[in-house]
N, C-alpha and C. Protein backbone atom coordinates (compact mmCIF):
# COMPACT_ATOMS: atom_id res chain seq x y z
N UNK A 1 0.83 -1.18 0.00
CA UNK A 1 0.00 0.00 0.00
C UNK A 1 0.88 1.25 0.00
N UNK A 2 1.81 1.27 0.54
CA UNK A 2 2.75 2.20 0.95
C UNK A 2 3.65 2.27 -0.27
N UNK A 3 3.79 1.95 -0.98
CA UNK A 3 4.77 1.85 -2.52
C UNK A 3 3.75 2.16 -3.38
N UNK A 4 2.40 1.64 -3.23
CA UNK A 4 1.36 2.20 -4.09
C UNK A 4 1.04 3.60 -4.22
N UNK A 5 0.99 4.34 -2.91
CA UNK A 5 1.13 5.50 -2.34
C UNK A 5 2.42 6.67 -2.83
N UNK A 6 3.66 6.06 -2.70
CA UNK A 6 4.55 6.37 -3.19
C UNK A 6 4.70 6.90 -4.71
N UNK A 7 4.26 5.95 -5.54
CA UNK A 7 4.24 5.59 -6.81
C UNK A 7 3.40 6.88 -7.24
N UNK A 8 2.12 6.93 -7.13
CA UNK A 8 1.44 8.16 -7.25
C UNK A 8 1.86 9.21 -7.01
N UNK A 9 2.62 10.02 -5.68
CA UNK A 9 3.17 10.53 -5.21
C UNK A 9 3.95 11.54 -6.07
N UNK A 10 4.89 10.46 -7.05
CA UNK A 10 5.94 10.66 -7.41
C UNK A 10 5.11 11.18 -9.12
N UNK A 11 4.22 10.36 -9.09
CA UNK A 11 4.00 10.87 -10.68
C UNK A 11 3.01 11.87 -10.55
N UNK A 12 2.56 12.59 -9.20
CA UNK A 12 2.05 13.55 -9.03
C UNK A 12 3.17 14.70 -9.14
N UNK A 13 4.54 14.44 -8.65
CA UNK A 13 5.43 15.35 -8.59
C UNK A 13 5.99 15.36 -9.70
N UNK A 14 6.09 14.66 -10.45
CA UNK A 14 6.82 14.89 -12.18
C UNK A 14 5.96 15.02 -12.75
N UNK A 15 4.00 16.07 -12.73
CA UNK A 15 3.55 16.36 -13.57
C UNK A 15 4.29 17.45 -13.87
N UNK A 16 4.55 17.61 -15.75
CA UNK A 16 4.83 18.81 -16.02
C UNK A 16 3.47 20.20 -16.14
N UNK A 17 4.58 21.27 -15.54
CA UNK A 17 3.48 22.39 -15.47
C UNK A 17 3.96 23.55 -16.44
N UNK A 18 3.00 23.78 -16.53
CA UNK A 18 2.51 24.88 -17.83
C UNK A 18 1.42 25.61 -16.95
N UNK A 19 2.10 26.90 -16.71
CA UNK A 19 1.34 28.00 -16.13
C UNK A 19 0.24 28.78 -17.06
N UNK A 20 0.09 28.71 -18.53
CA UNK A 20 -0.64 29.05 -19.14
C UNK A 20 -2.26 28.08 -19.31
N UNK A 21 -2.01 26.64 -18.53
CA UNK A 21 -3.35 25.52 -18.59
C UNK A 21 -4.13 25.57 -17.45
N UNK A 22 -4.56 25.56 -18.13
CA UNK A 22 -6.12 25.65 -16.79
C UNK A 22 -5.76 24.80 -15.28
N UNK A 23 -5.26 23.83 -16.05
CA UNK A 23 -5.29 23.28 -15.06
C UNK A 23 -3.91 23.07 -14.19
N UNK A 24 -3.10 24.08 -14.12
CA UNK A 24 -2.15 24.59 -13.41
C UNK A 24 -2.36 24.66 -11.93
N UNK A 25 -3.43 25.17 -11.51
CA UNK A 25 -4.10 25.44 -10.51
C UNK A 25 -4.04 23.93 -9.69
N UNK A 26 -4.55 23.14 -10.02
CA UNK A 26 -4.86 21.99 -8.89
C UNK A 26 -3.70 21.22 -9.40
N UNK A 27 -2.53 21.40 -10.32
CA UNK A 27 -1.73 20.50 -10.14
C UNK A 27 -0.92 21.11 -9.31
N UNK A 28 -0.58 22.31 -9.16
CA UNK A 28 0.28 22.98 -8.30
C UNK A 28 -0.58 22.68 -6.60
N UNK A 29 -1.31 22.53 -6.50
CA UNK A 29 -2.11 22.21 -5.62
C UNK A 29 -1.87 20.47 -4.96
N UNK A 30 -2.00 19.47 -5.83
CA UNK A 30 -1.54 18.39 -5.31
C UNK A 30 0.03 18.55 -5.19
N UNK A 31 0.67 19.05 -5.79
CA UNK A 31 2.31 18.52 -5.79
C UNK A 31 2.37 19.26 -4.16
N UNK A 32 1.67 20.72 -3.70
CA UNK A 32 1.88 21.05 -2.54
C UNK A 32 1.51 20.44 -1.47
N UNK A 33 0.34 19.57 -1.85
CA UNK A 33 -0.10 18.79 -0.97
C UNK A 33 0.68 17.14 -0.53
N UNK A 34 1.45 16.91 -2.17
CA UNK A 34 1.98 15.35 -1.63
C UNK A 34 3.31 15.93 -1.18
N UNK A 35 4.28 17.17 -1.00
CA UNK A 35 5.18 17.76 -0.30
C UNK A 35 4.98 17.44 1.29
N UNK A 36 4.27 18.34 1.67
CA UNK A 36 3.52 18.45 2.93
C UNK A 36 3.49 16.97 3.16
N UNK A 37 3.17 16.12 3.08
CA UNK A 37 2.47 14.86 3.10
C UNK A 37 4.00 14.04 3.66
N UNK A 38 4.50 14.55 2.64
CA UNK A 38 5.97 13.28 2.78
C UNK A 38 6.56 13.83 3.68
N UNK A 39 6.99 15.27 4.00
CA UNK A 39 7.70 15.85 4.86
C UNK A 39 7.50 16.09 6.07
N UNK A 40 5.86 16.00 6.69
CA UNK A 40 5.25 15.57 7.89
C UNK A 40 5.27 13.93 8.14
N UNK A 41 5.47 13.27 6.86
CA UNK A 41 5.82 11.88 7.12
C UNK A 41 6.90 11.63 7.83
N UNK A 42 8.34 11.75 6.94
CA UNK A 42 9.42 11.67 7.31
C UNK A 42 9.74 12.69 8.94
N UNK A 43 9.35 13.74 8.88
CA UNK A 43 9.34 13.85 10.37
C UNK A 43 9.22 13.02 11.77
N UNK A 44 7.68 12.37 11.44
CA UNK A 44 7.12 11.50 12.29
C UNK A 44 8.32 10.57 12.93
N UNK A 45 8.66 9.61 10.95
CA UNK A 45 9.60 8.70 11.34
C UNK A 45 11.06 9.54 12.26
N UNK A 46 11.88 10.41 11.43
CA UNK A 46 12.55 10.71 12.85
C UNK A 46 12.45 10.94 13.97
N UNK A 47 11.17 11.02 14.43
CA UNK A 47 10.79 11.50 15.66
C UNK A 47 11.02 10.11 16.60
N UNK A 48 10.19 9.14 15.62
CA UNK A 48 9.71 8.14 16.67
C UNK A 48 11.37 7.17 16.89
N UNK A 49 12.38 7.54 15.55
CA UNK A 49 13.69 6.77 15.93
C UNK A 49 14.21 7.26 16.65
N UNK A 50 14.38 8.71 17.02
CA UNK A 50 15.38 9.42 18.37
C UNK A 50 14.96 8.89 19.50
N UNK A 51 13.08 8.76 19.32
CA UNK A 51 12.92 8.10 20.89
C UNK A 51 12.87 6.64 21.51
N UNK A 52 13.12 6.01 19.94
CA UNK A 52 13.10 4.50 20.60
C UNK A 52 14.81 4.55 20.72
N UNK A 53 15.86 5.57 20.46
CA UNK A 53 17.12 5.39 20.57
C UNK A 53 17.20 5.67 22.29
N UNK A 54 16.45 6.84 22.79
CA UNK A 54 16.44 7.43 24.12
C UNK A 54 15.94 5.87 25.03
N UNK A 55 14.83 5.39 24.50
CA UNK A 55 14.66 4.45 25.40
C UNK A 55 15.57 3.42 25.04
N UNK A 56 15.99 3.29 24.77
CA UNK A 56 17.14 1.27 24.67
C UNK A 56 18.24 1.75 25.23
N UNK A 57 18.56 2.86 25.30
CA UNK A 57 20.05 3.36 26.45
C UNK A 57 19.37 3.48 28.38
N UNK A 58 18.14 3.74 28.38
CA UNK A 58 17.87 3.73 29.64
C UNK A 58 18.40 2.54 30.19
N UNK A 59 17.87 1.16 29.71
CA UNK A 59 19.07 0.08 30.76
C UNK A 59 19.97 -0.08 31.13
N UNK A 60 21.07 0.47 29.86
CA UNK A 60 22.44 0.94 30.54
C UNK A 60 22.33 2.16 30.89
N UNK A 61 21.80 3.09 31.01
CA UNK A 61 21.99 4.22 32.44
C UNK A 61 21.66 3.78 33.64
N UNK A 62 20.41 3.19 33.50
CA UNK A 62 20.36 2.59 35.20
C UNK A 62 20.95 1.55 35.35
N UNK A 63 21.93 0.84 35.16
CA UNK A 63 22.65 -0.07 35.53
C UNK A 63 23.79 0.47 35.86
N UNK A 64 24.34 1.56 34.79
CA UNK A 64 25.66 2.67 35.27
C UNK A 64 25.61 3.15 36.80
N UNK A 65 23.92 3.64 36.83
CA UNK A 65 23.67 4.16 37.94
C UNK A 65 23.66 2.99 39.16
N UNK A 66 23.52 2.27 39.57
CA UNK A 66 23.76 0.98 39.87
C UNK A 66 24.36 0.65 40.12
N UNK A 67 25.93 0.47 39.67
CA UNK A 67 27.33 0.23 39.79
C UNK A 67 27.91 0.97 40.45
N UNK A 68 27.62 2.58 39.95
CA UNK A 68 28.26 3.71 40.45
C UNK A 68 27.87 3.62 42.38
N UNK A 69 26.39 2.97 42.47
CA UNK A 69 25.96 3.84 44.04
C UNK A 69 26.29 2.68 44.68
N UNK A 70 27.11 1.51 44.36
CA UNK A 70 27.18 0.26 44.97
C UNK A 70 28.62 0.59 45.68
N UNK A 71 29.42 1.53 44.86
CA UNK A 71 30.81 1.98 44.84
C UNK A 71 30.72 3.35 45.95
N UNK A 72 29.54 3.56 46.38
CA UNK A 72 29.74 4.97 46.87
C UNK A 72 29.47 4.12 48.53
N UNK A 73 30.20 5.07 49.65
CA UNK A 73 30.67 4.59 50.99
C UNK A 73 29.16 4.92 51.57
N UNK A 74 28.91 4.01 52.89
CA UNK A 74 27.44 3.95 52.98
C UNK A 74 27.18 5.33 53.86
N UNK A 75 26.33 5.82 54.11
CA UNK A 75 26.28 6.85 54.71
C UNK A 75 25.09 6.70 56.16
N UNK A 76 25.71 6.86 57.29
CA UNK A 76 25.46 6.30 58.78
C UNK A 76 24.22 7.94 58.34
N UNK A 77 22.99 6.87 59.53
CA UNK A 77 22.14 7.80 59.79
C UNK A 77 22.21 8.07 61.79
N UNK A 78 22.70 9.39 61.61
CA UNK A 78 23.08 9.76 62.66
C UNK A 78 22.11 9.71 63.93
N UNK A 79 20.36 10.05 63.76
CA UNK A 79 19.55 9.26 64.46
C UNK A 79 19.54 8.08 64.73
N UNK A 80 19.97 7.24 63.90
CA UNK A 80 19.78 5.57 64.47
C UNK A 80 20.99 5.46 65.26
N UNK A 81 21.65 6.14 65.74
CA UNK A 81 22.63 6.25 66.26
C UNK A 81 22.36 6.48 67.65
């Protein structure tokens, strides 16, 4: 579906235009519209890869974190004292 999509897309964007045809108007009109289209697409996708990159490093941060507080000297609570 998505190559089908594409496919159109593309032969929406290599209509040739001739500003003198009537129908200038709505082809300049779809090519702005399958622009928009792909470039709010491709956004999305970077969006959603930065954040599945942010989450798959959280295990190794909290495990860093983990290591690090295992290494740190215990600290006496002076009431229980």
């Amino acid at each position: 579906m998505t190559n089908k999509a594409l496919e159109h897309a593309e032969g929406i964007l290599d209509m040739p235009m001739d500003e003198t045809q009537e129908s200038f108007g709505p082809k300049i009109r779809a090519k702005t519209s399958v622009i928009t289209t792909v470039l709010s697409t491709q956004a999305k996708v970077d969006e959603t890869r930065l954040r599945r990159q942010s989450l798959d490093r959280l295990p190794a941060l909290l495990a860093l974190v983990n290591e690090t507080a295992k290494r740190l000297p215990t600290v006496l609570d002076h009431e229980a004292l």
